[in-house]
PDB file of N, CA and C in Angstrom:
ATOM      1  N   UNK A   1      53.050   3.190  20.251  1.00  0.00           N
ATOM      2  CA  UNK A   1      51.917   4.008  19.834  1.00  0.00           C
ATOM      3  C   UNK A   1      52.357   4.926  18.694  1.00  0.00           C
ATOM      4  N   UNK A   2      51.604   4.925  17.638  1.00  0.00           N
ATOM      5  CA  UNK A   2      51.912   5.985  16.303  1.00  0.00           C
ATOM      6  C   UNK A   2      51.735   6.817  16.580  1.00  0.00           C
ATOM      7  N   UNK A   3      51.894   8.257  16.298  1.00  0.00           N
ATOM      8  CA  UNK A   3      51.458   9.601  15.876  1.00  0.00           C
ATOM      9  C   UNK A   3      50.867   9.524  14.898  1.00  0.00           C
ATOM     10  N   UNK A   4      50.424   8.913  13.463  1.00  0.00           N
ATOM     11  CA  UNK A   4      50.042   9.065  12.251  1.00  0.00           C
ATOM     12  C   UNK A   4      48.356   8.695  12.700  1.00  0.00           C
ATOM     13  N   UNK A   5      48.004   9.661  12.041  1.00  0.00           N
ATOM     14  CA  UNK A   5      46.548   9.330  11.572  1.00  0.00           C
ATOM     15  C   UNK A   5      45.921   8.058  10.647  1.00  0.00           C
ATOM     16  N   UNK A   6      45.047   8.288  11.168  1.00  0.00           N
ATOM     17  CA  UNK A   6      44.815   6.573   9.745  1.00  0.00           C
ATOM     18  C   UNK A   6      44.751   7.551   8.523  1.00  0.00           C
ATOM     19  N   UNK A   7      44.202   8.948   8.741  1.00  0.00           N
ATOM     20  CA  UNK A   7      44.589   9.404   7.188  1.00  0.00           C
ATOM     21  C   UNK A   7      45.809   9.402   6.717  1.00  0.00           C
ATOM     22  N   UNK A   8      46.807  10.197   7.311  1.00  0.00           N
ATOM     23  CA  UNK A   8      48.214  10.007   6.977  1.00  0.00           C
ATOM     24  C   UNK A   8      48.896   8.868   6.921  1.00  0.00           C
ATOM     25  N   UNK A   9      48.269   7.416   8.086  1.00  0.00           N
ATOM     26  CA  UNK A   9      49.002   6.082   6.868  1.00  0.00           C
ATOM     27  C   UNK A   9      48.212   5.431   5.468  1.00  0.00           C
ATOM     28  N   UNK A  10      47.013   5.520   5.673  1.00  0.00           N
ATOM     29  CA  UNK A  10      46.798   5.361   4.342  1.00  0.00           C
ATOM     30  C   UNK A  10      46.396   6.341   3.037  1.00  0.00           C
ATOM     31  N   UNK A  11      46.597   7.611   2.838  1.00  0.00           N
ATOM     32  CA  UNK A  11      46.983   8.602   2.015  1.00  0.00           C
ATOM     33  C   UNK A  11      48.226   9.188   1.951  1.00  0.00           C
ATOM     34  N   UNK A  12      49.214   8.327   1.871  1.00  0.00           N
ATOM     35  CA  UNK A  12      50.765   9.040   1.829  1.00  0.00           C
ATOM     36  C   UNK A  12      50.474   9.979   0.838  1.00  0.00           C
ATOM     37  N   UNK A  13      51.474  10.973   0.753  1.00  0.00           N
ATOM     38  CA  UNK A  13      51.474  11.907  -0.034  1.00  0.00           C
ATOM     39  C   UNK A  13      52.914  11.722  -1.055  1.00  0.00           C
ATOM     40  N   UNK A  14      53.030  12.246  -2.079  1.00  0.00           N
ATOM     41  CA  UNK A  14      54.301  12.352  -3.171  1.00  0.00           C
ATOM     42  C   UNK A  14      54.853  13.143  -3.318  1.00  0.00           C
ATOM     43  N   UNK A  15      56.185  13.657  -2.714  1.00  0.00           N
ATOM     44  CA  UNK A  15      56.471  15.075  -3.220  1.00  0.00           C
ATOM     45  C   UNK A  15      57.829  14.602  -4.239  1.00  0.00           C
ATOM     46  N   UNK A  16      57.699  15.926  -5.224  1.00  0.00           N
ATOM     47  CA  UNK A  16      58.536  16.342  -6.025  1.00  0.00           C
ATOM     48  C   UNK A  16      59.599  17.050  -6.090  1.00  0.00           C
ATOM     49  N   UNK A  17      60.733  16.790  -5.857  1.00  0.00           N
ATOM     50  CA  UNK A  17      61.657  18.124  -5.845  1.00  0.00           C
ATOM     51  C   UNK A  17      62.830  18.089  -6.842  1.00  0.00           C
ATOM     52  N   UNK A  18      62.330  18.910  -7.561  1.00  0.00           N
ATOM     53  CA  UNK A  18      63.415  19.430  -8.499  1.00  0.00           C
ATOM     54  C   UNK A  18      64.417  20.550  -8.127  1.00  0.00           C
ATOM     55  N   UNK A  19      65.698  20.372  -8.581  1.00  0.00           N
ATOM     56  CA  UNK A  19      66.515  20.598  -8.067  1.00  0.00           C
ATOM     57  C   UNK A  19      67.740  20.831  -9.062  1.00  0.00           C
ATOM     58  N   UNK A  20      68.990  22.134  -8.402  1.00  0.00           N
ATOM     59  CA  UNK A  20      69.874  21.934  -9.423  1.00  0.00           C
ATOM     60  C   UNK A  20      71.281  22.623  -8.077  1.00  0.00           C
ATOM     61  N   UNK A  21      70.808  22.874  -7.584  1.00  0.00           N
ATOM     62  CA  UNK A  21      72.082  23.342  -6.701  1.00  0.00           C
ATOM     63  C   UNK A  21      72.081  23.380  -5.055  1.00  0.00           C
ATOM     64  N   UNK A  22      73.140  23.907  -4.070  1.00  0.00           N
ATOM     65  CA  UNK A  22      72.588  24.106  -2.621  1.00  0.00           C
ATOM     66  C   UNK A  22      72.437  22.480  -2.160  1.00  0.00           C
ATOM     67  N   UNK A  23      73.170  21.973  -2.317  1.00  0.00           N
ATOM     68  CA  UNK A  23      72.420  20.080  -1.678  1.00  0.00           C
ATOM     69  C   UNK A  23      72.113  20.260  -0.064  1.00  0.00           C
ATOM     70  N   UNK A  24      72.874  21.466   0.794  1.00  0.00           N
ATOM     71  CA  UNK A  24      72.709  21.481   2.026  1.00  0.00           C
ATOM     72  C   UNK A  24      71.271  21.960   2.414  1.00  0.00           C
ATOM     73  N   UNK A  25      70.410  22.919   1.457  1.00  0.00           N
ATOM     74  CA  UNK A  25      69.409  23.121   1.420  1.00  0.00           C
ATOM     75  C   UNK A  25      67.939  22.306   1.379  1.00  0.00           C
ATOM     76  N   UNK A  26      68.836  21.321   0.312  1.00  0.00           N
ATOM     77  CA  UNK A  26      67.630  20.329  -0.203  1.00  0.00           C
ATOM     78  C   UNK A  26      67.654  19.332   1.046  1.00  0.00           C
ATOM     79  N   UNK A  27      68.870  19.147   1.460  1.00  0.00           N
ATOM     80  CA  UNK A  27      68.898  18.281   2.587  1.00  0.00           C
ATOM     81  C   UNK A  27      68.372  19.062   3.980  1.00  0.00           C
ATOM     82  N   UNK A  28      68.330  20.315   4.090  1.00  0.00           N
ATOM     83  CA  UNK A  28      67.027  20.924   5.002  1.00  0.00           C
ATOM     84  C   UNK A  28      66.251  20.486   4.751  1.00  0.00           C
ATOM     85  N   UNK A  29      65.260  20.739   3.415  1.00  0.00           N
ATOM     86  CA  UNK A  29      63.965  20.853   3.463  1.00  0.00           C
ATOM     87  C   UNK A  29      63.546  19.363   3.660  1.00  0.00           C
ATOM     88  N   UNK A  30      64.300  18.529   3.021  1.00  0.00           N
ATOM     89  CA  UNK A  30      63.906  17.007   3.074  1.00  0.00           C
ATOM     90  C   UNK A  30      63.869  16.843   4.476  1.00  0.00           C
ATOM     91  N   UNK A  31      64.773  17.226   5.565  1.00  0.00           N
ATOM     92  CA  UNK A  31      64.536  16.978   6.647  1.00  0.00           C
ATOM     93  C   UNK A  31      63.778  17.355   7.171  1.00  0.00           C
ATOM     94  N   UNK A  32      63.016  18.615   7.107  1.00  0.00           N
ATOM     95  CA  UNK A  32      61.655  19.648   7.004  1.00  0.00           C
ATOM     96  C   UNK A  32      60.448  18.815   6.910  1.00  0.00           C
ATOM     97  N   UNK A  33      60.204  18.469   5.558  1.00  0.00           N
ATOM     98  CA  UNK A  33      59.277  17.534   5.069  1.00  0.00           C
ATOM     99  C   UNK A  33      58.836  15.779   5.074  1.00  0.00           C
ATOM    100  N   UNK A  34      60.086  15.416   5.578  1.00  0.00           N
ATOM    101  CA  UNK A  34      60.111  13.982   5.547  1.00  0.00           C
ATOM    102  C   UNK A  34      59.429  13.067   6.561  1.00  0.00           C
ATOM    103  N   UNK A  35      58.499  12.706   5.637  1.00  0.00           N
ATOM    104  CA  UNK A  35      57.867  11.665   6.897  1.00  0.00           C
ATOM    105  C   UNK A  35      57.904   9.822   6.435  1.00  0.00           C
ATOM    106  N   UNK A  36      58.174   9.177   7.498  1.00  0.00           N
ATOM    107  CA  UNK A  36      58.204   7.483   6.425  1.00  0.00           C
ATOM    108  C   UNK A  36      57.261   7.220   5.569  1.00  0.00           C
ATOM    109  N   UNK A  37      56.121   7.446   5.788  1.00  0.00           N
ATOM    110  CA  UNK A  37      55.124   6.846   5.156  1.00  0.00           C
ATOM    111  C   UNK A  37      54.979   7.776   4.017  1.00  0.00           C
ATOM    112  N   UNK A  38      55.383   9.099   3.394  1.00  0.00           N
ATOM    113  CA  UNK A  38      55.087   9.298   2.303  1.00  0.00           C
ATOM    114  C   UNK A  38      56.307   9.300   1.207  1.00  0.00           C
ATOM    115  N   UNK A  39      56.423   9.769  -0.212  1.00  0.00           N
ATOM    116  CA  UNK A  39      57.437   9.076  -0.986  1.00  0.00           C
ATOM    117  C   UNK A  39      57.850  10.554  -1.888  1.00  0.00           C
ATOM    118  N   UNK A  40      59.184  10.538  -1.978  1.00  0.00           N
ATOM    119  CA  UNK A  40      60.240  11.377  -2.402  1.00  0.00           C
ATOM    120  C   UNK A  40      60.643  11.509  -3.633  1.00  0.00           C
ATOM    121  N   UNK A  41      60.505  12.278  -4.656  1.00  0.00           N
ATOM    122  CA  UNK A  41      61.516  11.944  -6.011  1.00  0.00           C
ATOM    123  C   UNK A  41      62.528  13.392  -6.376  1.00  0.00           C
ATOM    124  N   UNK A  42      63.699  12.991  -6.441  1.00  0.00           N
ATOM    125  CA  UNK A  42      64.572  13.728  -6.723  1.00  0.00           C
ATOM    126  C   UNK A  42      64.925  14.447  -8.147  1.00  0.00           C
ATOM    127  N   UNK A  43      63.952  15.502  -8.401  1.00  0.00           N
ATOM    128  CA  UNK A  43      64.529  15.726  -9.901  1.00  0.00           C
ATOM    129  C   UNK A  43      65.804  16.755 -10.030  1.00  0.00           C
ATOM    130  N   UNK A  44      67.148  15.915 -10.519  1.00  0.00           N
ATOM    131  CA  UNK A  44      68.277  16.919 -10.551  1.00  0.00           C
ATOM    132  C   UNK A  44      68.241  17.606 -12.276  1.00  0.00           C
ATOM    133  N   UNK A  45      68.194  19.158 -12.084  1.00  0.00           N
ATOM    134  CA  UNK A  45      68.645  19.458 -13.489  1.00  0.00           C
ATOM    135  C   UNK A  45      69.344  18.990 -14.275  1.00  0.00           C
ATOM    136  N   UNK A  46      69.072  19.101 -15.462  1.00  0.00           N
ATOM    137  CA  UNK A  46      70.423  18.615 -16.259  1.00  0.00           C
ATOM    138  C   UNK A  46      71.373  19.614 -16.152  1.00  0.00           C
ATOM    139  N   UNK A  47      71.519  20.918 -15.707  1.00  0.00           N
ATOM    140  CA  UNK A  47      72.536  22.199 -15.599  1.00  0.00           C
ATOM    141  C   UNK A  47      73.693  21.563 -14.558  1.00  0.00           C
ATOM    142  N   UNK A  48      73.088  21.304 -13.577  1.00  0.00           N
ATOM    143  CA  UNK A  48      73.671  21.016 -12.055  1.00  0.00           C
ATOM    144  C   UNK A  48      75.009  20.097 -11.984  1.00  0.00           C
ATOM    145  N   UNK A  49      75.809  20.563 -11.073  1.00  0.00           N
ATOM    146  CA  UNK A  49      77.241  19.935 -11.331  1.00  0.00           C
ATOM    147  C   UNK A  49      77.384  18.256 -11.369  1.00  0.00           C
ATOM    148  N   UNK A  50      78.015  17.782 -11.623  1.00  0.00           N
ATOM    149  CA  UNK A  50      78.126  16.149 -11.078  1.00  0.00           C
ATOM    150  C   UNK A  50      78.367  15.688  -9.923  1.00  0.00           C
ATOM    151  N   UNK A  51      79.025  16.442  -9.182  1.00  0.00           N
ATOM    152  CA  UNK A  51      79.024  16.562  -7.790  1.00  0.00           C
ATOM    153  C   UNK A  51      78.058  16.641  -6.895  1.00  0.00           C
ATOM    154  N   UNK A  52      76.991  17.884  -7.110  1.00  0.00           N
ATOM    155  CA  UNK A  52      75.916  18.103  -6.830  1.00  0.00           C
ATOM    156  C   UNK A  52      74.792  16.784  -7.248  1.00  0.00           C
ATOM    157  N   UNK A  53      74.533  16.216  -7.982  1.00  0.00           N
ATOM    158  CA  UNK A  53      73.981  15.243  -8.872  1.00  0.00           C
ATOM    159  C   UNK A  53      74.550  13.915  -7.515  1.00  0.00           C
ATOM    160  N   UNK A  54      75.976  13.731  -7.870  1.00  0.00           N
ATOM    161  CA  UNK A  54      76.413  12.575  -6.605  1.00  0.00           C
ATOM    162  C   UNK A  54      75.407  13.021  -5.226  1.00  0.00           C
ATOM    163  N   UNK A  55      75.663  14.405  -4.785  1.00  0.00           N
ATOM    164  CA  UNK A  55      75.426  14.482  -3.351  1.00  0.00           C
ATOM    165  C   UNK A  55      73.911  13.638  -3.428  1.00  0.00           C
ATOM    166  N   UNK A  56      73.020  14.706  -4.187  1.00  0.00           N
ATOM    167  CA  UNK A  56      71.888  13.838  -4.273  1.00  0.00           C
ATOM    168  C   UNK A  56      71.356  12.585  -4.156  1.00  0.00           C
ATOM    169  N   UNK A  57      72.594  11.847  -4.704  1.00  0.00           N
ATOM    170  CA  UNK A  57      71.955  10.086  -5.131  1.00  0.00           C
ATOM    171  C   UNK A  57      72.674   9.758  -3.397  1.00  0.00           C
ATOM    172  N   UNK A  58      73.229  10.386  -3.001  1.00  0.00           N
ATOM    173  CA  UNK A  58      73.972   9.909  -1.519  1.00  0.00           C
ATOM    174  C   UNK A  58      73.119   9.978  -0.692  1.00  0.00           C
ATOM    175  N   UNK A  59      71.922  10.945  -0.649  1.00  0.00           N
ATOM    176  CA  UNK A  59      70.799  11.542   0.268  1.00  0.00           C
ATOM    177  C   UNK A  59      69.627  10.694  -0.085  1.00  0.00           C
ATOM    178  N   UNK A  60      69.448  10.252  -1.656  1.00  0.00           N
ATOM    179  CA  UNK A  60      68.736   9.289  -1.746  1.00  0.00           C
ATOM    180  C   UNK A  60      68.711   7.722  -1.387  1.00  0.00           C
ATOM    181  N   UNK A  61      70.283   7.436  -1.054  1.00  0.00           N
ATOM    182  CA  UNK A  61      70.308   6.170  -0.792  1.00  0.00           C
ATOM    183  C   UNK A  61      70.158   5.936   0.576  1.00  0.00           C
ATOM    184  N   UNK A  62      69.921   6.895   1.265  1.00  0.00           N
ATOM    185  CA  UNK A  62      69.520   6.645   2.615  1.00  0.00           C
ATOM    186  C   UNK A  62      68.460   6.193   3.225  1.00  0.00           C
ATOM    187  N   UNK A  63      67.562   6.776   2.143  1.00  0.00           N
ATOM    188  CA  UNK A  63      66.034   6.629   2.642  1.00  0.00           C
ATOM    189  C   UNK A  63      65.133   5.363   1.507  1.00  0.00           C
ATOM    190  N   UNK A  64      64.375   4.438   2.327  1.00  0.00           N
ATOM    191  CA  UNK A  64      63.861   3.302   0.979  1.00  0.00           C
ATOM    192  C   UNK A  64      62.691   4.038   0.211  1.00  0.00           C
ATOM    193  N   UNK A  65      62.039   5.315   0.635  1.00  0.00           N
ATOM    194  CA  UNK A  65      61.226   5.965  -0.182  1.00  0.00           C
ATOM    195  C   UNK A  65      61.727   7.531  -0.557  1.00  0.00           C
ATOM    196  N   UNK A  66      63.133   7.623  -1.045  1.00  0.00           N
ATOM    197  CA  UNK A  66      63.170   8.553  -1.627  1.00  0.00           C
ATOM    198  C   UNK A  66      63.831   8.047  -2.901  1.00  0.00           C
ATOM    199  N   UNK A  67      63.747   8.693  -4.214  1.00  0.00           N
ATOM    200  CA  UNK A  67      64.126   8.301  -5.611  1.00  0.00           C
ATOM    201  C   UNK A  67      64.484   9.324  -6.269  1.00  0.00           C
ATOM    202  N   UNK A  68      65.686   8.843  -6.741  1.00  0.00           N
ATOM    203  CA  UNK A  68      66.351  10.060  -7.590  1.00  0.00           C
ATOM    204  C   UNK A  68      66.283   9.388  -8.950  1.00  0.00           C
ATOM    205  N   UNK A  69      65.725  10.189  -9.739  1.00  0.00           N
ATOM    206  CA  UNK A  69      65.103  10.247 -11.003  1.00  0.00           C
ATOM    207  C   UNK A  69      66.185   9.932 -11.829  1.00  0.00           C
ATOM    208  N   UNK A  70      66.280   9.019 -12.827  1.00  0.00           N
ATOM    209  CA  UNK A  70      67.298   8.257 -13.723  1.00  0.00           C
ATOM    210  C   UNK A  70      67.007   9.467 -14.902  1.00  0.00           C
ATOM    211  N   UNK A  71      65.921   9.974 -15.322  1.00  0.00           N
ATOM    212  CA  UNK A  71      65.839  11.041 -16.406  1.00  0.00           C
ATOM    213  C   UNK A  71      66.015  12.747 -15.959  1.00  0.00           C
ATOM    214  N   UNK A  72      66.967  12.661 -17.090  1.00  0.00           N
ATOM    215  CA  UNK A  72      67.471  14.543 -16.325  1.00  0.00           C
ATOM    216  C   UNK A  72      66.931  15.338 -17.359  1.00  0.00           C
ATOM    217  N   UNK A  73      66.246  16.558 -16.991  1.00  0.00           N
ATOM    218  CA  UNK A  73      65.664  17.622 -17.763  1.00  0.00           C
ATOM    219  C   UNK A  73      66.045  19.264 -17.720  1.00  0.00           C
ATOM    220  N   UNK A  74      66.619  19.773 -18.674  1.00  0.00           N
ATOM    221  CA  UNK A  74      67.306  20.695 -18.781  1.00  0.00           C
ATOM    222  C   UNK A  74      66.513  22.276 -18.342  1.00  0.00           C
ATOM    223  N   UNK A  75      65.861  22.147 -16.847  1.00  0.00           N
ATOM    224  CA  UNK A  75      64.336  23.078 -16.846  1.00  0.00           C
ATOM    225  C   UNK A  75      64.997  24.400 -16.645  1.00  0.00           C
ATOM    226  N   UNK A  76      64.165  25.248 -17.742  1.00  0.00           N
ATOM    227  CA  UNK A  76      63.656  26.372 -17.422  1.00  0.00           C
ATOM    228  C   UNK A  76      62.487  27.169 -17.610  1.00  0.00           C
ATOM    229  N   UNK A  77      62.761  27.995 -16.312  1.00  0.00           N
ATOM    230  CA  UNK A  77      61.132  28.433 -15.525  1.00  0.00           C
ATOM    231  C   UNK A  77      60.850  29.075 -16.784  1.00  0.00           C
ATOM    232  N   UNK A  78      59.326  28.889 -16.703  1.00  0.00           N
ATOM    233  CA  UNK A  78      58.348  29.703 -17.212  1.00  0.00           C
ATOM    234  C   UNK A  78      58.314  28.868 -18.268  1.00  0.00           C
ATOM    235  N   UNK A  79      58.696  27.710 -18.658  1.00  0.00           N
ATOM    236  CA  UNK A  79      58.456  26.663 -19.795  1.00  0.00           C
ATOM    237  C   UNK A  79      57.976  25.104 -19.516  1.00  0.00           C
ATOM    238  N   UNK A  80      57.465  24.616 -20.272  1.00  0.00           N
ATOM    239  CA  UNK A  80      57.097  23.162 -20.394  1.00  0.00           C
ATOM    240  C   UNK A  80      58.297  22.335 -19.637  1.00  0.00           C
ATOM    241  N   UNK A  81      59.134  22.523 -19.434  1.00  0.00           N
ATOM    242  CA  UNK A  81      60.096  21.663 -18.789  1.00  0.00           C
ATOM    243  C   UNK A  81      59.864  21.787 -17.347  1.00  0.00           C
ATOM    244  N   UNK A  82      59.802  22.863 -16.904  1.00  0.00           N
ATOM    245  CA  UNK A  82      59.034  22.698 -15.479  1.00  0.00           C
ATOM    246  C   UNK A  82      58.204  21.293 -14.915  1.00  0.00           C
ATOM    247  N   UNK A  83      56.983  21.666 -15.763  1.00  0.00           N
ATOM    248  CA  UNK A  83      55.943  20.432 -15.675  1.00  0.00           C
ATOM    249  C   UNK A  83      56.559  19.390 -16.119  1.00  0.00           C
ATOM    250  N   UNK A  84      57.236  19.264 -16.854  1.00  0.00           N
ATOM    251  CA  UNK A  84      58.411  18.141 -17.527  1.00  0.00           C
ATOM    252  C   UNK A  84      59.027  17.369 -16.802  1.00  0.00           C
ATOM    253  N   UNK A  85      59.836  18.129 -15.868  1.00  0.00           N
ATOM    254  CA  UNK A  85      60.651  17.574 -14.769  1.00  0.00           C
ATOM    255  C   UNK A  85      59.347  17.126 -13.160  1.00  0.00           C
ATOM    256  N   UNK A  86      58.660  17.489 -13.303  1.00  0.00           N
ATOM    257  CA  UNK A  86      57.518  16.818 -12.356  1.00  0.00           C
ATOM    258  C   UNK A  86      56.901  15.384 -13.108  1.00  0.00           C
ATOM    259  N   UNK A  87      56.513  15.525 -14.755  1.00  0.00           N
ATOM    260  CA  UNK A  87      56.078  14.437 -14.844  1.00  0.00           C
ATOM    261  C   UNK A  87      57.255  13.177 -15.035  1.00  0.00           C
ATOM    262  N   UNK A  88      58.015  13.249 -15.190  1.00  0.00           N
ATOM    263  CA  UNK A  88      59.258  12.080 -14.911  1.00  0.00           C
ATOM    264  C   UNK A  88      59.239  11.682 -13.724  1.00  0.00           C
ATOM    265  N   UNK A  89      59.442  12.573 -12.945  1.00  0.00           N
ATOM    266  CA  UNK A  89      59.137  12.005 -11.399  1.00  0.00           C
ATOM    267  C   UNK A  89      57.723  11.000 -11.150  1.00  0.00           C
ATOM    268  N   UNK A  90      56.849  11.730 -12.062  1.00  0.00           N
ATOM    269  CA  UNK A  90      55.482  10.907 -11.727  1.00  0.00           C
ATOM    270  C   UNK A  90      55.789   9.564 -12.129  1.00  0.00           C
ATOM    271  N   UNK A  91      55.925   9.379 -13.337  1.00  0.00           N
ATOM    272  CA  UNK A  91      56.487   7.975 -14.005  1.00  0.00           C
ATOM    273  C   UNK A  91      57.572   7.121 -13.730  1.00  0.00           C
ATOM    274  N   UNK A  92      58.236   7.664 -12.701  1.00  0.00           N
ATOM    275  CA  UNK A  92      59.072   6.873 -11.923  1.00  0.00           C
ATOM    276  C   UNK A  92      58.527   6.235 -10.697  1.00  0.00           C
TER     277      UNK A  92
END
């Protein structure tokens, strides 16, 4: 027997998360937020260490609907790169 609503299997939802540091965090909230049926994209700053960047793609390869974004965007708040780093995610 499911728990999901017929709304919640057929309206998955998309979330966005951009990101540049804390991977133990992001890996809270993903665990927070994560449900199968809806879909994940990982936006890592371009600031953020390579390490940090690895942890990410490690957290992404776990799950078949989460995606870590092949385009990196150098965001800062209060500018067009914000929305920047969301629409890459969209287009992925």
């Amino acid at each position: 027997m499911s728990s999901l609503t017929d709304e919640e299997q057929n309206f998955p939802i998309a979330y966005s998360l951009v990101v540049y540091k804390d991977s133990e965090m992001v890996e809270r909230l993903l665990r927070a937020v994560y449900r199968p049926q809806n879909y994940y994209c990982i936006h890592v700053d371009l600031k953020a260490t390579e390490s940090f960047h690895k942890a990410m793609a490690a957290i992404a390869q776990c799950f078949p609907n989460v995606l870590l974004s092949n385009k990196r965007v150098d965001v800062k708040w209060g500018t067009f790169t914000v929305l920047e780093s969301e629409l890459v995610c969209m287009k992925e």
